[in-house]
C-alpha atoms as a PDB file:
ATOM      1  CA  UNK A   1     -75.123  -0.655-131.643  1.00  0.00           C
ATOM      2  CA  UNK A   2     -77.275   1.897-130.578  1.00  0.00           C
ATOM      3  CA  UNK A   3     -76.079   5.743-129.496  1.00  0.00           C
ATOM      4  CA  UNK A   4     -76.725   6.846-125.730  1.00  0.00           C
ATOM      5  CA  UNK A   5     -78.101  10.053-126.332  1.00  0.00           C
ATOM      6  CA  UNK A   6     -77.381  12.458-123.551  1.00  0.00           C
ATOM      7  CA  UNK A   7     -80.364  15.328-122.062  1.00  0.00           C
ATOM      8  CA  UNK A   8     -78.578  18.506-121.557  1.00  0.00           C
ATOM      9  CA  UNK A   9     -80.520  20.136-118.933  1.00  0.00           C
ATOM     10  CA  UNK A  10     -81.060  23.729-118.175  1.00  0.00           C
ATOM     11  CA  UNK A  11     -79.046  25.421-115.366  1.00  0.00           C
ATOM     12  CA  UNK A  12     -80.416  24.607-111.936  1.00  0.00           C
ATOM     13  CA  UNK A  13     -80.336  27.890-110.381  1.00  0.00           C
ATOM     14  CA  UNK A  14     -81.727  29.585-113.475  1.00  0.00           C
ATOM     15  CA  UNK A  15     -85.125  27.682-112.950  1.00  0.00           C
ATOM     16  CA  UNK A  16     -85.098  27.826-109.293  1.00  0.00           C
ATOM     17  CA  UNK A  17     -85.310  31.182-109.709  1.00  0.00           C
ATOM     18  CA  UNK A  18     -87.905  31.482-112.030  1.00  0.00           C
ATOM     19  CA  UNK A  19     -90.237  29.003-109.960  1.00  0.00           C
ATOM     20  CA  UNK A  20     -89.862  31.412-106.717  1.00  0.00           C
ATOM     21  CA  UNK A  21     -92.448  34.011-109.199  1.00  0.00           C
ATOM     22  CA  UNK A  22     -94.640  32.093-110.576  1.00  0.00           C
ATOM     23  CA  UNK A  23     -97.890  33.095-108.943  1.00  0.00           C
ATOM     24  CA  UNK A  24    -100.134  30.127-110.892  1.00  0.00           C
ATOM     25  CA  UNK A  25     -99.583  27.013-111.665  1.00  0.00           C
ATOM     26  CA  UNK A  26    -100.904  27.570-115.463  1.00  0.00           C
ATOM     27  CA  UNK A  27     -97.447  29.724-115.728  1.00  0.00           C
ATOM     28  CA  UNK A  28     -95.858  26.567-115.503  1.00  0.00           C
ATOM     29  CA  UNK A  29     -96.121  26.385-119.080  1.00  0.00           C
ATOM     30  CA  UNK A  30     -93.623  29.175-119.631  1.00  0.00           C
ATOM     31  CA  UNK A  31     -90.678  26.882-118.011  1.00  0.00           C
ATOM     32  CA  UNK A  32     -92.117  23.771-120.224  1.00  0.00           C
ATOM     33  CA  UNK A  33     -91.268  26.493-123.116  1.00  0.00           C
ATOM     34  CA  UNK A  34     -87.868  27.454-121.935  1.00  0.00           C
ATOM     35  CA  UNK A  35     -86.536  23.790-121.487  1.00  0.00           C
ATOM     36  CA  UNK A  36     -87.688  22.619-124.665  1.00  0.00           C
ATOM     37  CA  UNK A  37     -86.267  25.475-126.570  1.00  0.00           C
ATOM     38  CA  UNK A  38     -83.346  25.425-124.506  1.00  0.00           C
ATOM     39  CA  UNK A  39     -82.622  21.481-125.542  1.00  0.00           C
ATOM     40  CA  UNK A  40     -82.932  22.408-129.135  1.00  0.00           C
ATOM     41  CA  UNK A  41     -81.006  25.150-128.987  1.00  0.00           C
ATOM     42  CA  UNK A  42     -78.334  22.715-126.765  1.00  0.00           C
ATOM     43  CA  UNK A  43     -78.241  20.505-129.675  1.00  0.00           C
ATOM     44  CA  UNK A  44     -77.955  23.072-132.454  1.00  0.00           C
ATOM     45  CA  UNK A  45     -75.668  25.649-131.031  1.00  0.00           C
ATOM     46  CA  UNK A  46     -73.662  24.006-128.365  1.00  0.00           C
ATOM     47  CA  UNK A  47     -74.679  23.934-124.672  1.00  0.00           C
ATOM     48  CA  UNK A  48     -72.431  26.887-123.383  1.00  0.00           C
ATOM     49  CA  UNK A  49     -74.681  29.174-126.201  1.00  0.00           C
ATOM     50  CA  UNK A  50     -77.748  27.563-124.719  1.00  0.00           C
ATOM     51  CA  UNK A  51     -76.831  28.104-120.843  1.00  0.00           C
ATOM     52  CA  UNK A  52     -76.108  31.930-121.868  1.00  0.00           C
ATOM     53  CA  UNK A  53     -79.379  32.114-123.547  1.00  0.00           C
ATOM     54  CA  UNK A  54     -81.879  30.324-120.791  1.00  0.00           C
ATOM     55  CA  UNK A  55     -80.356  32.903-118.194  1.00  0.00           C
ATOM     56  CA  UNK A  56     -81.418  35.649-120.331  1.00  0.00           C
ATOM     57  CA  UNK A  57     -84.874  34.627-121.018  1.00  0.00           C
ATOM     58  CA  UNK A  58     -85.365  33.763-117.511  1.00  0.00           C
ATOM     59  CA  UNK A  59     -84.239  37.399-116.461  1.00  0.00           C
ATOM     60  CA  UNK A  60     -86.994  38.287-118.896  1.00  0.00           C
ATOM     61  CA  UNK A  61     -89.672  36.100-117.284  1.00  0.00           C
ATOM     62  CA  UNK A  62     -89.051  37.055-113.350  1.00  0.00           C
ATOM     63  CA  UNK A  63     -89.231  40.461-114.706  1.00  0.00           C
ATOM     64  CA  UNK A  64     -92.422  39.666-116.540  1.00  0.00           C
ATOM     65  CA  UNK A  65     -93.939  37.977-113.470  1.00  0.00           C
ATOM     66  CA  UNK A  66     -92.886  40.713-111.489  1.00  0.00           C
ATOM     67  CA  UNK A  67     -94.740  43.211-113.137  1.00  0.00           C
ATOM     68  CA  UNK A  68     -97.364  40.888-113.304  1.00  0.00           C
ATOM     69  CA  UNK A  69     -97.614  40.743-109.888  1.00  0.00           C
ATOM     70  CA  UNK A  70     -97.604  44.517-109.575  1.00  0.00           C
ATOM     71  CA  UNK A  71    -100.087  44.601-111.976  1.00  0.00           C
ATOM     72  CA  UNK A  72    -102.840  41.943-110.527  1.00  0.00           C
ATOM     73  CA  UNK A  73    -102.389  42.590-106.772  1.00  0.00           C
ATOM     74  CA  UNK A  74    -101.030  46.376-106.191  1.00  0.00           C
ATOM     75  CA  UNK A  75    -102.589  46.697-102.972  1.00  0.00           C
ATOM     76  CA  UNK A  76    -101.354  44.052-101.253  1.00  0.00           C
ATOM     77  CA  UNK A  77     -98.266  44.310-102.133  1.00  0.00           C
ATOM     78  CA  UNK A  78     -98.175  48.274-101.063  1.00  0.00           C
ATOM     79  CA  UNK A  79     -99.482  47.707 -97.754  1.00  0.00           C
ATOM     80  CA  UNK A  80     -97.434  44.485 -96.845  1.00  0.00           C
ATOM     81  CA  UNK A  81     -94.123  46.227 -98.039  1.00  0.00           C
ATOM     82  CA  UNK A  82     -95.022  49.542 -96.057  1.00  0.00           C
ATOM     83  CA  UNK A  83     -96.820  47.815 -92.784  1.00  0.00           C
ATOM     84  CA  UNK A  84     -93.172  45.470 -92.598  1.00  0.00           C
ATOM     85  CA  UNK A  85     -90.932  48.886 -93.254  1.00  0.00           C
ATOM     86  CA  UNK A  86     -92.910  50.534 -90.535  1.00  0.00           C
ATOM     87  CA  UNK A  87     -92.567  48.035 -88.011  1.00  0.00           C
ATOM     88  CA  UNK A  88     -88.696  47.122 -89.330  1.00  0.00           C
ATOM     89  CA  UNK A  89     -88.292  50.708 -88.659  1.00  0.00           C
ATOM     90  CA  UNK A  90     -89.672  50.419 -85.350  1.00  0.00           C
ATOM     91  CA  UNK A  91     -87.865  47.179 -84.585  1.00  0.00           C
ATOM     92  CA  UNK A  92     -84.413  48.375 -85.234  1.00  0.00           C
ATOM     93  CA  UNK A  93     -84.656  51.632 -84.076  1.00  0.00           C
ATOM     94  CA  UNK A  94     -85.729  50.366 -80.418  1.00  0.00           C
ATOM     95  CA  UNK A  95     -82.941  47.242 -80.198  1.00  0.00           C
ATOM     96  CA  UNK A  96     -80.081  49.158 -78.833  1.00  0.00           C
ATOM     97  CA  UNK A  97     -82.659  50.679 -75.701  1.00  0.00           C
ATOM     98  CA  UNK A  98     -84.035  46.629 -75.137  1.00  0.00           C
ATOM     99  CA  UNK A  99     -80.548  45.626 -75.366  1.00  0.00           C
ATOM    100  CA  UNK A 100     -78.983  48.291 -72.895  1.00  0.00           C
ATOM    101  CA  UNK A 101     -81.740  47.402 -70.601  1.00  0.00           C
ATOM    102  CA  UNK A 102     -81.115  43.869 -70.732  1.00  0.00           C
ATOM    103  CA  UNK A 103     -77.806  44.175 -69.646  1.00  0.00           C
ATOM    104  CA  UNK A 104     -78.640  46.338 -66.981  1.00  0.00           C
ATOM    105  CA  UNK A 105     -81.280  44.448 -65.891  1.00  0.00           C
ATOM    106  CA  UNK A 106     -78.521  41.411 -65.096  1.00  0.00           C
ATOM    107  CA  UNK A 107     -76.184  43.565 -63.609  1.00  0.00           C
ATOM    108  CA  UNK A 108     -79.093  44.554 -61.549  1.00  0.00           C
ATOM    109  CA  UNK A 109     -78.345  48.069 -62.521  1.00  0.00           C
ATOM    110  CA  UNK A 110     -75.160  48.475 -61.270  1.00  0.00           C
ATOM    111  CA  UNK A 111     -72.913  49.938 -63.783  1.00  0.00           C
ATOM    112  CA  UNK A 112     -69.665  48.417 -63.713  1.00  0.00           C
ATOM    113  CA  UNK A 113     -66.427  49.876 -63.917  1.00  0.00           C
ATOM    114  CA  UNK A 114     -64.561  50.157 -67.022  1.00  0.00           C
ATOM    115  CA  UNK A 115     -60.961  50.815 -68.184  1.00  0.00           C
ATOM    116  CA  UNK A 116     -60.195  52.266 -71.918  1.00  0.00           C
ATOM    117  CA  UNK A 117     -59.353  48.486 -73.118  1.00  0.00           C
ATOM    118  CA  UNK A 118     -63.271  47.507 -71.138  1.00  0.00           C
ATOM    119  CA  UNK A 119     -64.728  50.186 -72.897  1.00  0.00           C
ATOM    120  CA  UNK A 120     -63.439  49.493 -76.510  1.00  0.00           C
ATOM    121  CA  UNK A 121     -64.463  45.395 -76.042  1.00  0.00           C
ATOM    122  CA  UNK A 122     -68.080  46.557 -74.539  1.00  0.00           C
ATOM    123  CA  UNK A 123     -68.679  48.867 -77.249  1.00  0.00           C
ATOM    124  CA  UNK A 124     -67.365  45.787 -79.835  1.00  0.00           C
ATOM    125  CA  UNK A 125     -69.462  43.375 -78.337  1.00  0.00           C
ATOM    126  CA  UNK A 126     -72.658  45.933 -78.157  1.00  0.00           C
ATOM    127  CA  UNK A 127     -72.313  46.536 -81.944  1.00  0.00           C
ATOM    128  CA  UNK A 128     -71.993  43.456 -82.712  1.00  0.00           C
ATOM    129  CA  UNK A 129     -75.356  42.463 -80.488  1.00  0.00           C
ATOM    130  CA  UNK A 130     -77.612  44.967 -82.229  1.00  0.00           C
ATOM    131  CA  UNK A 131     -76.459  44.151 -85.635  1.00  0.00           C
ATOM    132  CA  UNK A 132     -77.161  40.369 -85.227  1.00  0.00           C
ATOM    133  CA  UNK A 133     -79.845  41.118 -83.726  1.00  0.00           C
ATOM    134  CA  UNK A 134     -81.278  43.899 -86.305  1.00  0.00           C
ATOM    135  CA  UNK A 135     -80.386  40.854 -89.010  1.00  0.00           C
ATOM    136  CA  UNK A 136     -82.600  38.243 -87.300  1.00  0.00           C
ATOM    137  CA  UNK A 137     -84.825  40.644 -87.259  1.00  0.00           C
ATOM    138  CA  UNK A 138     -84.766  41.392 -90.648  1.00  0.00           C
ATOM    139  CA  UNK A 139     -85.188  37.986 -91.713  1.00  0.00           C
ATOM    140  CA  UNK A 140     -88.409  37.332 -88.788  1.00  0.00           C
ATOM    141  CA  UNK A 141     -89.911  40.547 -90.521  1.00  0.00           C
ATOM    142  CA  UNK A 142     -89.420  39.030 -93.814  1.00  0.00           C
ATOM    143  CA  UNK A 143     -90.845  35.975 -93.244  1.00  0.00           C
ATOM    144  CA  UNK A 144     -93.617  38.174 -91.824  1.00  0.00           C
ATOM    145  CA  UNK A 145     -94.273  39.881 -94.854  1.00  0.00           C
ATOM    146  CA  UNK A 146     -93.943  36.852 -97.446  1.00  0.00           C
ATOM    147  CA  UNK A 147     -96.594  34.930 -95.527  1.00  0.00           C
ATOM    148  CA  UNK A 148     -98.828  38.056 -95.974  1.00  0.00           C
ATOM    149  CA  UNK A 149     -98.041  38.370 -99.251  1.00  0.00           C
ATOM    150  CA  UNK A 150     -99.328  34.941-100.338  1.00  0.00           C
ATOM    151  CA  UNK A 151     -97.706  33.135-104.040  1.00  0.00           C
ATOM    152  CA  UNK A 152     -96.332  36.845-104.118  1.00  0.00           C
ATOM    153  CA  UNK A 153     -93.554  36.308-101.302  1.00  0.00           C
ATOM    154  CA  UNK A 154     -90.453  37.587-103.351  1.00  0.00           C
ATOM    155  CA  UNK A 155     -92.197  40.605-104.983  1.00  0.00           C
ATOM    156  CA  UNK A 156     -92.862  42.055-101.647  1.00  0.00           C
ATOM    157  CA  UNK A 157     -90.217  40.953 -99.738  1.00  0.00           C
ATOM    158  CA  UNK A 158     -87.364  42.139-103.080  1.00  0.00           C
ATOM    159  CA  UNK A 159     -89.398  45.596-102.754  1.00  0.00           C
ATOM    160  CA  UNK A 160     -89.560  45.694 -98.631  1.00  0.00           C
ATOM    161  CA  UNK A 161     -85.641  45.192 -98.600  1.00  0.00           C
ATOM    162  CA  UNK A 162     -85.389  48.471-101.095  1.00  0.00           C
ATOM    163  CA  UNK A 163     -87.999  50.495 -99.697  1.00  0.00           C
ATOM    164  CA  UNK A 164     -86.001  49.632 -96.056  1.00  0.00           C
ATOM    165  CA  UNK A 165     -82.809  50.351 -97.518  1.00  0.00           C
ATOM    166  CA  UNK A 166     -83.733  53.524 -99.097  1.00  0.00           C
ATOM    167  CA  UNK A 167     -85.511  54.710 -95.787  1.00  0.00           C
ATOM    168  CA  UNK A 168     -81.945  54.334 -94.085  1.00  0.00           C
ATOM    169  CA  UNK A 169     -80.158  56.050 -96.493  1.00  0.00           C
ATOM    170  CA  UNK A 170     -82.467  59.089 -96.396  1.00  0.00           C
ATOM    171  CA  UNK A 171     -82.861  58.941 -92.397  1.00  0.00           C
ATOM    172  CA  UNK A 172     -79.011  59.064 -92.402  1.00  0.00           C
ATOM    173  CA  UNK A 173     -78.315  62.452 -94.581  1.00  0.00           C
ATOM    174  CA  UNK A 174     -81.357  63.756 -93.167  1.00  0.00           C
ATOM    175  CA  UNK A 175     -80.123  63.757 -89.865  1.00  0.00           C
ATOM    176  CA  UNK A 176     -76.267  64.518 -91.421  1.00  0.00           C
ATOM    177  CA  UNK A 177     -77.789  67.717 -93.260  1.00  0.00           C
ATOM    178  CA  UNK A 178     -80.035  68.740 -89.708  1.00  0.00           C
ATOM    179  CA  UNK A 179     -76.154  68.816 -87.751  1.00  0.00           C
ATOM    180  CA  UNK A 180     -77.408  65.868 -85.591  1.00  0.00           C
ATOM    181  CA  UNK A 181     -73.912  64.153 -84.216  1.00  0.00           C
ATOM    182  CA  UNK A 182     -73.604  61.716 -86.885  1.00  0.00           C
ATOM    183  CA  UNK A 183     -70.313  60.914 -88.432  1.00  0.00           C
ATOM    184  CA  UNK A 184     -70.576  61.141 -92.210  1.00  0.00           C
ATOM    185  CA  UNK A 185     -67.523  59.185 -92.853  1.00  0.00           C
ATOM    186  CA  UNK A 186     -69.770  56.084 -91.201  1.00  0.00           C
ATOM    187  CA  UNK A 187     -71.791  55.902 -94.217  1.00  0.00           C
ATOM    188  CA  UNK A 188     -70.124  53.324 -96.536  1.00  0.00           C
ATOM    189  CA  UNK A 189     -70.348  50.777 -93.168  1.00  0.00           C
ATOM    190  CA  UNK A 190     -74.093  51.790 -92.543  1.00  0.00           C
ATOM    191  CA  UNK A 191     -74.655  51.261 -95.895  1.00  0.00           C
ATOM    192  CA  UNK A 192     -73.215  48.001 -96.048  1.00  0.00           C
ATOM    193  CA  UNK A 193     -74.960  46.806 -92.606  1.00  0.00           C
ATOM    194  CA  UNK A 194     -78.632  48.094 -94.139  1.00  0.00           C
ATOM    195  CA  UNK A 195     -77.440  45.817 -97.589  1.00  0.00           C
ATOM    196  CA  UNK A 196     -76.933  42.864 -95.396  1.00  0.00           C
ATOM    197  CA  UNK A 197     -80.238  43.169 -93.646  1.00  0.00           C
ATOM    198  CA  UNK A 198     -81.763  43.515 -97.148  1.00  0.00           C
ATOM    199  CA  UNK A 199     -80.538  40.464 -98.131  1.00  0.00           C
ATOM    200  CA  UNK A 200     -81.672  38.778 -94.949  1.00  0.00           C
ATOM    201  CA  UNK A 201     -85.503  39.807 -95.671  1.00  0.00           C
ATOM    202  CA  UNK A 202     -84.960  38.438 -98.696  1.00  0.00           C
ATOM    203  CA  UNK A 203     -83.737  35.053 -97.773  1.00  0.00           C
ATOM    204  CA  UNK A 204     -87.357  35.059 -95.403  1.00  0.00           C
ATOM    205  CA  UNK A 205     -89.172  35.289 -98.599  1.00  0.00           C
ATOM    206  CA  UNK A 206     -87.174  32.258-100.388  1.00  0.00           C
ATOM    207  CA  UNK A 207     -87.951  30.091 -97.050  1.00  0.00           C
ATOM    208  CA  UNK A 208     -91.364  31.005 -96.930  1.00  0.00           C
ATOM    209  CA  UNK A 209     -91.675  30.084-100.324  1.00  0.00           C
ATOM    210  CA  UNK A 210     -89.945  27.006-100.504  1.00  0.00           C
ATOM    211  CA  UNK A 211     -92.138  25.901 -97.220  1.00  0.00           C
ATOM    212  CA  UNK A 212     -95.445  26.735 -99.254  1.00  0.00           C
ATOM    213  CA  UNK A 213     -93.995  24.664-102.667  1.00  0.00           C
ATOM    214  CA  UNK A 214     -93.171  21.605-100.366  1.00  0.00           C
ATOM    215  CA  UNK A 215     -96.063  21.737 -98.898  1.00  0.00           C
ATOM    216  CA  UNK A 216     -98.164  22.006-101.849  1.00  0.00           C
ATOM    217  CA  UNK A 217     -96.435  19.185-103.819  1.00  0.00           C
ATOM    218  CA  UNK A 218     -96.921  17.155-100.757  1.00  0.00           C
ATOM    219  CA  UNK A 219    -100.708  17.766-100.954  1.00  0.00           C
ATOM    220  CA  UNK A 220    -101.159  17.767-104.545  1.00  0.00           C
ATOM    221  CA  UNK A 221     -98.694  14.245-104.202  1.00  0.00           C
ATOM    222  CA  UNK A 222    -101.141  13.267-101.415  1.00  0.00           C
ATOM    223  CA  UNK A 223    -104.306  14.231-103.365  1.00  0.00           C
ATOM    224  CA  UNK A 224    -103.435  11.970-106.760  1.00  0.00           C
ATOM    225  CA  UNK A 225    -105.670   9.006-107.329  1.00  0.00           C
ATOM    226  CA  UNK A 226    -103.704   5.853-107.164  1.00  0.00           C
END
């Protein structure tokens, strides 16, 4: 009677990640490296030792193909990140005007009248407006940036989202420190708005790359001799 033996494979996320930083396909070889020392490792030490282990190494590689990237391509990652902080910058910082004029524009600029209880729910809703709208933004700008930044999406778009949320962080205490009439106890909530946009440039660098993978396995699938 023969033994069914079962493939352990590596965690899924683990070499997802990885495979959004590889910038050539001859790096490939690195995740052929991982998964067949993870396997032996599965079947010598247990898979819960392995799992621990392939997470670390691949931490080690995206770092490694980070600075890689840094390192081959400096340039165009500098003036992707600063051209999309400029024009994020820009973006955001002009929403709320576009916005108030929009609603003006259908009232037909005729400012309606408003009661305490009118003016707290307008003021909701117009937060709420310029902070999705600041998101989508984020995540059009990222997109942006990672289409620019060609098989080098999530280096630029990982150091966009830090150079953007540094820039808010120092534009806020710069104008707290100059006496402008900004509330310092708002930080915390800026801070965590300017995080979520972060996150959302990111995500425009994952789609963008996923988009480019499909369609180059489609080619390459569409290229192979019969």
């Amino acid at each position: 009677m023969s033994r069914r033996v079962r493939t352990v494979q590596p965690p899924r996320i683990a070499v997802w990640s990885v495979g959004l930083f590889i910038m050539e396909e001859q790096i490939g070889m690195q995740q052929q490296i991982l998964d067949e020392r993870f396997s032996d490792m599965a079947s010598r030490c247990g898979t819960g030792r392995a799992r621990r282990w392939y997470w670390s190494q691949c931490v080690k590689t995206i770092a490694g193909l980070v600075a890689s990237g840094f390192r081959t391509a400096p340039w165009l990652i500098l003036i992707t990140t600063l051209s999309g902080a400029f024009l994020l910058q820009f973006v955001t910082g002009n929403l709320q005007r576009v916005i108030m004029e929009f609603i003006s524009l259908l009232n037909h600029h005729v400012m309606p009248y408003y009661d305490s209880k009118h003016v707290a729910s307008h003021l909701f809703w117009m937060y709420y407006t310029v902070f999705l709208g600041s998101l989508l933004a984020s995540l059009i700008i990222g997109s942006l940036v990672a289409m620019v930044a060609k098989r080098r999406e999530m280096i630029a778009t990982m150091t966009l989202s830090f150079v953007s949320l540094i820039m808010t962080v120092r534009i806020f205490w710069e104008s707290v420190a100059m006496h402008y009439p900004v509330d310092p106890a708002l930080f915390p909530k800026i801070f965590i708005d300017q995080l979520s946009a972060s996150f959302l440039i990111v995500i425009g660098g994952i789609i963008v790359r996923e988009i480019r993978s499909a369609a180059d396995q489609s080619l390459s699938g569409a290229c192979r001799p019969t």
